[in-house]
Protein backbone atom coordinates (compact mmCIF):
# COMPACT_ATOMS: atom_id res chain seq x y z
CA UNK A 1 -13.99 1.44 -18.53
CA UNK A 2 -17.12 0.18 -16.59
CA UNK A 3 -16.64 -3.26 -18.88
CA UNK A 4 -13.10 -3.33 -17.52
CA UNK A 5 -14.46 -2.34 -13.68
CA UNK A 6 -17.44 -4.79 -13.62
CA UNK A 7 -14.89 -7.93 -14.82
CA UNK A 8 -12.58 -7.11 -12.45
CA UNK A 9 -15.51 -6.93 -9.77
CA UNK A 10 -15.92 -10.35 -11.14
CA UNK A 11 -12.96 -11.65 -10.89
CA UNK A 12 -11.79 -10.63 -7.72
CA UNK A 13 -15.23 -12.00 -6.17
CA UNK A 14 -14.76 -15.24 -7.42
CA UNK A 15 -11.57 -15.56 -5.74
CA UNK A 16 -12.89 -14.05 -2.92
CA UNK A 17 -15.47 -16.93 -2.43
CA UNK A 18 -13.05 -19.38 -3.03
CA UNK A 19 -10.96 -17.90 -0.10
CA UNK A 20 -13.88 -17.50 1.83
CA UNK A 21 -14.72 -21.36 1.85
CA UNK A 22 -12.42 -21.78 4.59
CA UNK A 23 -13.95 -19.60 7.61
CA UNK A 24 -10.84 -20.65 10.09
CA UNK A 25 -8.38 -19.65 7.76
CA UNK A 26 -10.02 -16.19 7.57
CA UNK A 27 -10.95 -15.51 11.11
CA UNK A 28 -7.20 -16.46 11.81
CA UNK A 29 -5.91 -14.37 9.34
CA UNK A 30 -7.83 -11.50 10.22
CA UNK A 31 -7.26 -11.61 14.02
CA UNK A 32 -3.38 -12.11 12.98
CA UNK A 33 -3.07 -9.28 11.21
CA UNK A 34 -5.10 -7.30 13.62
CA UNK A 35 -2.94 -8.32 16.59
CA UNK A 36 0.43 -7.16 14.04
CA UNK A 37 -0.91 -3.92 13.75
CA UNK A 38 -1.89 -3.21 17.87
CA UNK A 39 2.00 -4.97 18.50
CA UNK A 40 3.26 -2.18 16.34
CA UNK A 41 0.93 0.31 18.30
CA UNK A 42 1.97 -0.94 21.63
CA UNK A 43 5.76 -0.51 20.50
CA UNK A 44 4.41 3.40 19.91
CA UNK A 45 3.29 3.40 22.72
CA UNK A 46 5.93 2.36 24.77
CA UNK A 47 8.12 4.58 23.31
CA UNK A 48 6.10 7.89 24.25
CA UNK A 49 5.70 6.49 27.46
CA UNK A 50 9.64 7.85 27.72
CA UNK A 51 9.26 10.88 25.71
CA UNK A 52 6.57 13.42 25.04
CA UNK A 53 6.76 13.71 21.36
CA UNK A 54 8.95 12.68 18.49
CA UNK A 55 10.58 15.50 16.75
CA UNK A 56 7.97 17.76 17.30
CA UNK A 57 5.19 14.66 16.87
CA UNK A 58 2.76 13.49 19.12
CA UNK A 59 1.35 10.05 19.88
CA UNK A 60 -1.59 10.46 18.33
CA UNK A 61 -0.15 12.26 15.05
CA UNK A 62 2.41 9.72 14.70
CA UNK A 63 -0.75 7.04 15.17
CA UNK A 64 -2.27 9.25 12.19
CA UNK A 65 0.83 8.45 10.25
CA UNK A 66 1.09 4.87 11.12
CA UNK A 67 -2.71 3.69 10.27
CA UNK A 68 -2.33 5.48 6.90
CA UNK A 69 0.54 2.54 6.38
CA UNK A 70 -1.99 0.23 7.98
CA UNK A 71 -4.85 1.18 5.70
CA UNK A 72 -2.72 1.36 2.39
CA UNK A 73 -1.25 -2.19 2.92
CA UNK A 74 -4.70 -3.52 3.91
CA UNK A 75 -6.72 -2.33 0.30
CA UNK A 76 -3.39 -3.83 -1.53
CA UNK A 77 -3.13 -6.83 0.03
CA UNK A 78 -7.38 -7.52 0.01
CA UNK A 79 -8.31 -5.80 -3.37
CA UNK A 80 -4.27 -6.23 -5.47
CA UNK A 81 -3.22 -8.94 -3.88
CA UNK A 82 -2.29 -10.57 -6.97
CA UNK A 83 0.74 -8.25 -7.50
CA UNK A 84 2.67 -10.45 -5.12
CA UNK A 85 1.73 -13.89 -7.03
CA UNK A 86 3.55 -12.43 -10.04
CA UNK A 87 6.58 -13.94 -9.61
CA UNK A 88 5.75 -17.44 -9.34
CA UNK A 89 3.42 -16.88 -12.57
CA UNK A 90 6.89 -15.76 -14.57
CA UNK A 91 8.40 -18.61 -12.63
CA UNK A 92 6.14 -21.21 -13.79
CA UNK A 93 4.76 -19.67 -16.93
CA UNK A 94 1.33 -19.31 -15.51
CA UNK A 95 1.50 -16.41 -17.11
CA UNK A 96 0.57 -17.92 -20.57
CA UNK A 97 -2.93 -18.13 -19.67
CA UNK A 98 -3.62 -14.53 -18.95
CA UNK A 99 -2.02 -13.04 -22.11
CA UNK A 100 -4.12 -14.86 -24.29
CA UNK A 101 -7.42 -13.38 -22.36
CA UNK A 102 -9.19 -10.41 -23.45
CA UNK A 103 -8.64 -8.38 -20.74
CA UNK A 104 -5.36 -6.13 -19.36
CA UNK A 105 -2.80 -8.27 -18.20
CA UNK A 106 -1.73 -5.55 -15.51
CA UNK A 107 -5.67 -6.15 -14.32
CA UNK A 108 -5.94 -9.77 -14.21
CA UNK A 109 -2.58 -10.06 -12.40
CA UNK A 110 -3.60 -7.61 -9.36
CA UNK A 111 -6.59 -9.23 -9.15
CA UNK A 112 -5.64 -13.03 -9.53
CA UNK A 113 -5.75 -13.21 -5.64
CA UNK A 114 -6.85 -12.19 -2.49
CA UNK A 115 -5.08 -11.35 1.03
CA UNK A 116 -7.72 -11.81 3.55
CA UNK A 117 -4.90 -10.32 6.01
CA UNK A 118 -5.88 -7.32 4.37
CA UNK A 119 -9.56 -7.25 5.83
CA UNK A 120 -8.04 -7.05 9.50
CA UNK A 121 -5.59 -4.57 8.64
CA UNK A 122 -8.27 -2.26 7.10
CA UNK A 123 -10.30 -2.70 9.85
CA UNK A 124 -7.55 -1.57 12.46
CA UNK A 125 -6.15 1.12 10.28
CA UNK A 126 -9.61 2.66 9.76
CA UNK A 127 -10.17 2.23 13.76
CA UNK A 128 -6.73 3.95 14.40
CA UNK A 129 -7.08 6.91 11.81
CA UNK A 130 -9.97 7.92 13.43
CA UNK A 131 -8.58 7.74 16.55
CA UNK A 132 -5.43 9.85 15.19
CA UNK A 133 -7.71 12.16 13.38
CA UNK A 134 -10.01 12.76 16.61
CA UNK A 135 -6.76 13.29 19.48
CA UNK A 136 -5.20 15.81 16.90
CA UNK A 137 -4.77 19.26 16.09
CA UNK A 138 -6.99 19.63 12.59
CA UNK A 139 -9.57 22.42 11.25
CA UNK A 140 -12.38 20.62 9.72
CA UNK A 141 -14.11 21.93 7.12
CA UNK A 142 -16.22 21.07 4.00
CA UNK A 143 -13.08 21.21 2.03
CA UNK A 144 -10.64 19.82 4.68
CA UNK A 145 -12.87 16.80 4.57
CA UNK A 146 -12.75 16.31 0.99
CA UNK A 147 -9.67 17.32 0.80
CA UNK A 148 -8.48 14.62 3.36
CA UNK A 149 -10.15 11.85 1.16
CA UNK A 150 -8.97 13.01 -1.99
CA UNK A 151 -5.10 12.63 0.04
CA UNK A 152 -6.65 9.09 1.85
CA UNK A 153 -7.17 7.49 -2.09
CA UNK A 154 -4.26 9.21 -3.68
CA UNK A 155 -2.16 7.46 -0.51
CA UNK A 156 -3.57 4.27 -1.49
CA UNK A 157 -3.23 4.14 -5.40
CA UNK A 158 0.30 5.27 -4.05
CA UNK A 159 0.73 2.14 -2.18
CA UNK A 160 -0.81 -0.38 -4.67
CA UNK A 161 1.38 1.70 -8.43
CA UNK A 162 4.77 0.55 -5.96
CA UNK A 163 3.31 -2.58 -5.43
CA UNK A 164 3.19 -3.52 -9.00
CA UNK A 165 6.26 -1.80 -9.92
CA UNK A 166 8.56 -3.07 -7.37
CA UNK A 167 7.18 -6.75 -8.24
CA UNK A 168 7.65 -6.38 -12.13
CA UNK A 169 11.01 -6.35 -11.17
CA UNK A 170 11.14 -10.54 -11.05
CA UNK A 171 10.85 -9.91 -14.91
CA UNK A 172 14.47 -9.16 -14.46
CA UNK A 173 15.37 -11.27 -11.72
CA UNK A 174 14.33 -14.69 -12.00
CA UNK A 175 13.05 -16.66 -8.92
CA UNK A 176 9.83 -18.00 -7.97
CA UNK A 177 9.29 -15.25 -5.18
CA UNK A 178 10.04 -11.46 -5.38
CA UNK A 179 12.82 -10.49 -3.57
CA UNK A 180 13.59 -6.80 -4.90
CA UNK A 181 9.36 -6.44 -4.21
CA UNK A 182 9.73 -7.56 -0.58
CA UNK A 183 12.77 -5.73 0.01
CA UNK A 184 11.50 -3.00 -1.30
CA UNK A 185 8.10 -3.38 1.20
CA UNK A 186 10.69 -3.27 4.12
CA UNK A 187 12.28 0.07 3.38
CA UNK A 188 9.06 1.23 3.36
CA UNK A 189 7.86 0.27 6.63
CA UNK A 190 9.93 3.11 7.65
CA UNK A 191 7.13 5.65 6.76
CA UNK A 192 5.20 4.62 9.37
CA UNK A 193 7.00 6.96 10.92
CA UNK A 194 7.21 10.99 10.39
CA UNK A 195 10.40 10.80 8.18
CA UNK A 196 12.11 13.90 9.71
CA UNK A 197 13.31 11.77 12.41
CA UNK A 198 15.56 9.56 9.74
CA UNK A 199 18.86 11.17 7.97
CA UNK A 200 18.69 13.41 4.93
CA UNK A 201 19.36 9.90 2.88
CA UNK A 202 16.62 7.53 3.96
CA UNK A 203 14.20 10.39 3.48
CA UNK A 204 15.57 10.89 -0.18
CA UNK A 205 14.78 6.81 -0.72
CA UNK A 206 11.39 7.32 0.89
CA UNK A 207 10.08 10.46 -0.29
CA UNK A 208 11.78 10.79 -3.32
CA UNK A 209 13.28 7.36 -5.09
CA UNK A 210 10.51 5.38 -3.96
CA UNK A 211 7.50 7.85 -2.69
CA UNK A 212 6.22 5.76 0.47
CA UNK A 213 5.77 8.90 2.41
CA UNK A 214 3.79 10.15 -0.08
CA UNK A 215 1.10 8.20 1.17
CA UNK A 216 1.42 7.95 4.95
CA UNK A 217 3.46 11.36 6.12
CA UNK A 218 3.28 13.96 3.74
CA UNK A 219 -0.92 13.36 3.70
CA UNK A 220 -1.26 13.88 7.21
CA UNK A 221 1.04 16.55 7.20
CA UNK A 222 -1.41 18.89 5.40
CA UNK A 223 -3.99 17.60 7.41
CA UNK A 224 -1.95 19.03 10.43
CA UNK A 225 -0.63 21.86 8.56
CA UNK A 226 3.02 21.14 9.08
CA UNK A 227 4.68 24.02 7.20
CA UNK A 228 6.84 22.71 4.41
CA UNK A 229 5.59 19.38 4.56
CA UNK A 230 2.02 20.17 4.01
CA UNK A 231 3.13 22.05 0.68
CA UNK A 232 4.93 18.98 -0.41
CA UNK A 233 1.79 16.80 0.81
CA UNK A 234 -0.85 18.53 -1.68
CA UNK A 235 1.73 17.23 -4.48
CA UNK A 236 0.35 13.94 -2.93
CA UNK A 237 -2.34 13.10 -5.92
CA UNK A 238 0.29 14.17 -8.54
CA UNK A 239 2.65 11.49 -7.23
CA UNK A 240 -0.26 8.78 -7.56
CA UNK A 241 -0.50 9.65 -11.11
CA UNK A 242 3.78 9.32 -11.50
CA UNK A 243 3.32 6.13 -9.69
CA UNK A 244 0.63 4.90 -11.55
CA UNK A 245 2.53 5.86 -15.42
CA UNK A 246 5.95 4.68 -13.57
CA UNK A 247 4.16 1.28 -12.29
CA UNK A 248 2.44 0.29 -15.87
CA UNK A 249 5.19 1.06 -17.73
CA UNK A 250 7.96 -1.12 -15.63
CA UNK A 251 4.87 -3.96 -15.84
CA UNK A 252 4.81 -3.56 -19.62
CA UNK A 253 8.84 -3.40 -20.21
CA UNK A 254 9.12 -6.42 -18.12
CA UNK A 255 6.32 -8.20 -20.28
CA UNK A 256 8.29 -8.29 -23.27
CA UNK A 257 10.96 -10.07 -21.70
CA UNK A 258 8.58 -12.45 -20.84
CA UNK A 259 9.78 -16.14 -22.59
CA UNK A 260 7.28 -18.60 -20.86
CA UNK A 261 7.85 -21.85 -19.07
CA UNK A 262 9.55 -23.55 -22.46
CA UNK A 263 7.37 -26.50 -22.11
């Protein structure tokens, strides 16, 4: 395991100074993605400016909800970026080169890029969680603390396992970008929202077919203690592990339908 951590350390830093050769590029990318994020903020914002809550959910909580999103997407896309590359490796058999390397295949794919989008969007979702966290309702404690990272990684892991999964789908369906991956991303830009505002069938697709409320709504709701959702939120690690199993064994079906470029 640490042979496996420190390579992929490796790995990802060396494309990390490769990306990192063009300054402009970065700065732009981060101050794009930072200016995405505060647009979507804004949009919140105008919307309480009409109402005082939403369903029973306050600006700030809802700002909770919507920087868990933030911070989710920012780890995948800066530390698993790679997971979105994977079609174009099936597409043009780029693939060949990693399977004959000692190393997992699931691991070199994830980490086979880098999003530097994702540094701005960490660094706005951390900013906005803790200004969620500090305008809300929540007991701190010892274990409400640990308890809240233990949700804030198991939210993530979430994130990246549906990554992985959703894009082992171009196995399947050939095409040099993923479509059922980024479709799939879409739907779930719907739980940056509390999902008791949507009908009984988009939270089914959400919080049950594809878990993305498992790691923005259902996390903060034990953090607020929201009745039933906070039971269903501690169930939030569990459904990292599910992910996780679900993600690497879609990856690994898909792998042996993998035929190469031909050439």
């Amino acid at each position: 395991m640490r042979r496996t951590l420190r390579l992929y350390r490796r790995l990802l830093g060396a494309h990390l100074r490769a990306a990192l050769q063009y300054e402009a590029d970065f700065w732009i990318m981060i101050a794009a993605a930072a200016m995405t994020q505060a647009v979507g903020v804004v949009f919140l914002g105008a919307i309480f400016a009409k109402i005082p809550h939403l369903n029973g959910w306050t600006f700030w909580e809802v700002v909770t909800v919507y920087a868990m999103v933030s911070l989710g997407e920012g780890v995948g896309s800066l530390f698993f970026e790679g997971s979105w590359r994977l079609a174009r490796r099936i597409n043009q058999g780029e693939l060949d080169y990693l399977l004959v390397r000692p190393y997992p295949v699931a691991l070199q794919v994830m980490g086979s890029d880098v999003g530097l989008n994702g540094a701005g969007n960490i660094l706005v979702g951390g900013v906005l969680l803790g200004l969620g966290v500090a305008h809300s309702r929540v007991d701190w404690s010892a274990g409400t603390v640990l308890l809240g990272v233990v949700l804030l990684i198991s939210a993530i892991v979430i994130r990246t396992a549906i990554s992985l999964g959703t894009n082992s789908g171009s196995f399947w369906i050939a095409g040099p970008f993923s479509v059922f991956g980024y479709a799939l991303h879409q739907v779930g830009d719907l739980a940056r929202y509390p999902i008791t505002i949507y009908a009984l069938g988009v939270r089914l697709v959400i919080g049950v077919v594809v878990p993305f409320a498992f790691a923005s709504f259902f996390p903060v709701a034990v953090l607020l203690d929201r009745g039933d959702a906070a039971k269903l939120g501690l169930l939030t690690p569990v459904v990292a592990v599910y992910c996780v199993v679900v993600a690497r064994w879609v990856f690994h079906r898909g792998l042996r339908r993998y035929e190469s470029a031909g050439n």
